[in-house]
C-alpha atoms as a PDB file:
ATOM      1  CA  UNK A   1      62.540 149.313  86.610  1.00  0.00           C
ATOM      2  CA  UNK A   2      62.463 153.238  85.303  1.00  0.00           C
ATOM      3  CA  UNK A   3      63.595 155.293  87.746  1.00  0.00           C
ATOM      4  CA  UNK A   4      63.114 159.137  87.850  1.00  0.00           C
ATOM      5  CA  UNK A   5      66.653 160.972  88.953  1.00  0.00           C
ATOM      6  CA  UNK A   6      65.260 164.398  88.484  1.00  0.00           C
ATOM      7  CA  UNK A   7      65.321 166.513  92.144  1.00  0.00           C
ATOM      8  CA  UNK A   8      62.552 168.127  93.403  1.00  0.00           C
ATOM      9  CA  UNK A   9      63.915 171.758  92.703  1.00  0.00           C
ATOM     10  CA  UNK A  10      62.338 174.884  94.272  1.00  0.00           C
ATOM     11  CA  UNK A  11      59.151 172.660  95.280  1.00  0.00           C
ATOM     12  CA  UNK A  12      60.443 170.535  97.762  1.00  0.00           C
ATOM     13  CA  UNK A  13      57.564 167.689  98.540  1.00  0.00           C
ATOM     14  CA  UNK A  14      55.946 168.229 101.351  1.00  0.00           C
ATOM     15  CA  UNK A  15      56.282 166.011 104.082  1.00  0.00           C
ATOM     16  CA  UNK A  16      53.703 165.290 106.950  1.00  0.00           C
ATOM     17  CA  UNK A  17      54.568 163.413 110.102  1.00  0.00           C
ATOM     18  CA  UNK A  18      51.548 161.541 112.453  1.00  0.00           C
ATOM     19  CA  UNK A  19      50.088 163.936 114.816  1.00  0.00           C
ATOM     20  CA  UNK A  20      51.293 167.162 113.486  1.00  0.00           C
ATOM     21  CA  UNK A  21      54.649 166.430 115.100  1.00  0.00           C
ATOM     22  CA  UNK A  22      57.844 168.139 113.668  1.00  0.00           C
ATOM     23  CA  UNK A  23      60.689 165.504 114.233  1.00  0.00           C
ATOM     24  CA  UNK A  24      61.335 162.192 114.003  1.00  0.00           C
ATOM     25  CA  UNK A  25      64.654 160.615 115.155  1.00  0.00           C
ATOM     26  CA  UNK A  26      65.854 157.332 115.385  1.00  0.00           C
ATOM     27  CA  UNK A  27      68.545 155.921 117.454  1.00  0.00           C
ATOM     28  CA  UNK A  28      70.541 153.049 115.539  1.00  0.00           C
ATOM     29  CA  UNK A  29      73.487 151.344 118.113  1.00  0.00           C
ATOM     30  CA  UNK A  30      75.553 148.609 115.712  1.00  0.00           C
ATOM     31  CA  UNK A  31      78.061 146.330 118.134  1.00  0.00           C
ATOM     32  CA  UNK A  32      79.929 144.263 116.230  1.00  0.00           C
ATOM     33  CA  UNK A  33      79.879 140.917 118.015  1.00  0.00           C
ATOM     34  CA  UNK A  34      82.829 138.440 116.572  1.00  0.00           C
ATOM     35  CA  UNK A  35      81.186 136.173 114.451  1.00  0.00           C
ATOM     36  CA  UNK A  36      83.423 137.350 111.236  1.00  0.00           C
ATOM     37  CA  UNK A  37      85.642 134.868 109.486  1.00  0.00           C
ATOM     38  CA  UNK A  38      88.577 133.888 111.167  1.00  0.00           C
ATOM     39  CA  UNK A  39      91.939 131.088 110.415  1.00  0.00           C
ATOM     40  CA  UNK A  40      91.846 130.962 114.385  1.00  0.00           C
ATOM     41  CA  UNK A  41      88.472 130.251 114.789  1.00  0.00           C
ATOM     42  CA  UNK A  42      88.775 127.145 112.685  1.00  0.00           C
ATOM     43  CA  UNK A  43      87.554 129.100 109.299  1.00  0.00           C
ATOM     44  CA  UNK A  44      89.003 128.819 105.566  1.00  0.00           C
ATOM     45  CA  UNK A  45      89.698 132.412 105.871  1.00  0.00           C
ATOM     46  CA  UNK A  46      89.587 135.795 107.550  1.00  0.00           C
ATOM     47  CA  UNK A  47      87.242 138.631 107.559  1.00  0.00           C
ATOM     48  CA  UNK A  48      88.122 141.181 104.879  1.00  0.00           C
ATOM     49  CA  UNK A  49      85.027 143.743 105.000  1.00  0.00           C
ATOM     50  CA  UNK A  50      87.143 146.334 106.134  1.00  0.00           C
ATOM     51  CA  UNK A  51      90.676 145.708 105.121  1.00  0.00           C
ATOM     52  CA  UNK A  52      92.403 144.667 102.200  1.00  0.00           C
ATOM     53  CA  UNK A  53      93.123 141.209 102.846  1.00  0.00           C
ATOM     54  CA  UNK A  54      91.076 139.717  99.861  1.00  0.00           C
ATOM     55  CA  UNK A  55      94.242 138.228  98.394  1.00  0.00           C
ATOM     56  CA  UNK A  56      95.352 134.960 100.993  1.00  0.00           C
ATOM     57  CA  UNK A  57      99.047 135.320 101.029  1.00  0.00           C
ATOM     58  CA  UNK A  58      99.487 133.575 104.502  1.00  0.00           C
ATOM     59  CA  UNK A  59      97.176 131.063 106.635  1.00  0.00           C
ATOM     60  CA  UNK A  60      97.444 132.979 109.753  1.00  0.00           C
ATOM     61  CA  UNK A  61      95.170 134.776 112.075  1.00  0.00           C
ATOM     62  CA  UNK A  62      94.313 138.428 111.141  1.00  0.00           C
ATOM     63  CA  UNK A  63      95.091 139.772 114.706  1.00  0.00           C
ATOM     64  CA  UNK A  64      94.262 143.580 113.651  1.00  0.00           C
ATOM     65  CA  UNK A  65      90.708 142.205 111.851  1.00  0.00           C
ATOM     66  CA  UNK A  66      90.075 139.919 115.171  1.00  0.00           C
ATOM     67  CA  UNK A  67      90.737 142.979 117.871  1.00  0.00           C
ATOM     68  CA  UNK A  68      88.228 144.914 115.682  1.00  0.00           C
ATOM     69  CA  UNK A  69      85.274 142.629 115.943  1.00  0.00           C
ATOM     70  CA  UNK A  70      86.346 142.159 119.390  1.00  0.00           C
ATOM     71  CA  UNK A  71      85.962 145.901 120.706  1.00  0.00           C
ATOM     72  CA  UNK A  72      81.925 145.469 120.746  1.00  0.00           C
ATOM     73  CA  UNK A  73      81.496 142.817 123.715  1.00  0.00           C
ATOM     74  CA  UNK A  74      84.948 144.032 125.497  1.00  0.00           C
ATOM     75  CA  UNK A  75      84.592 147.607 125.690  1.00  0.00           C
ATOM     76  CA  UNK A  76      81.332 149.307 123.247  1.00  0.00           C
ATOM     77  CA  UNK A  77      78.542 147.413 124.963  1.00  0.00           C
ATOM     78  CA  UNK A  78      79.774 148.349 128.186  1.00  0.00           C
ATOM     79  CA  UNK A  79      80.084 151.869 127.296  1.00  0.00           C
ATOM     80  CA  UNK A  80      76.733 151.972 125.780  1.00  0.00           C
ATOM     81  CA  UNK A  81      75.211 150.638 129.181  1.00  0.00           C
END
């Protein structure tokens, strides 16, 4: 597919929301809820989205990865609410 990566310039497009309104906002709340990889939870492997663990030098538990994915049901959902 062609695609056109040339801005808009001086003439912005013009951009027309339902009813004449104009805003629009959206609220987006992402809990992560522990279903990651993990050695302890009987897994090849641990989670390694945000940390540089892509390399498997040992075959233990990621304990800093595990807390992580753990904060959204112990403490952010209940802050949230």
């Amino acid at each position: 597919m062609k695609r056109n990566f040339i801005g808009y310039g001086k003439e912005k497009p013009k951009i027309l929301w339902p009813q004449e309104n104009k805003i629009a906002v959206s609220f987006v709340v992402n809990i992560e809820e522990g279903a990651e990889l993990s050695i302890s939870s009987g897994d090849s492997q641990n989670e390694h989205v945000y940390e540089n663990n892509k390399i498997k030098i040992l075959d233990i538990p990621d304990l800093c990865m595990e807390s992580h994915f753990e904060y959204g049901l112990r403490s952010g959902i209940w802050r949230i609410f």
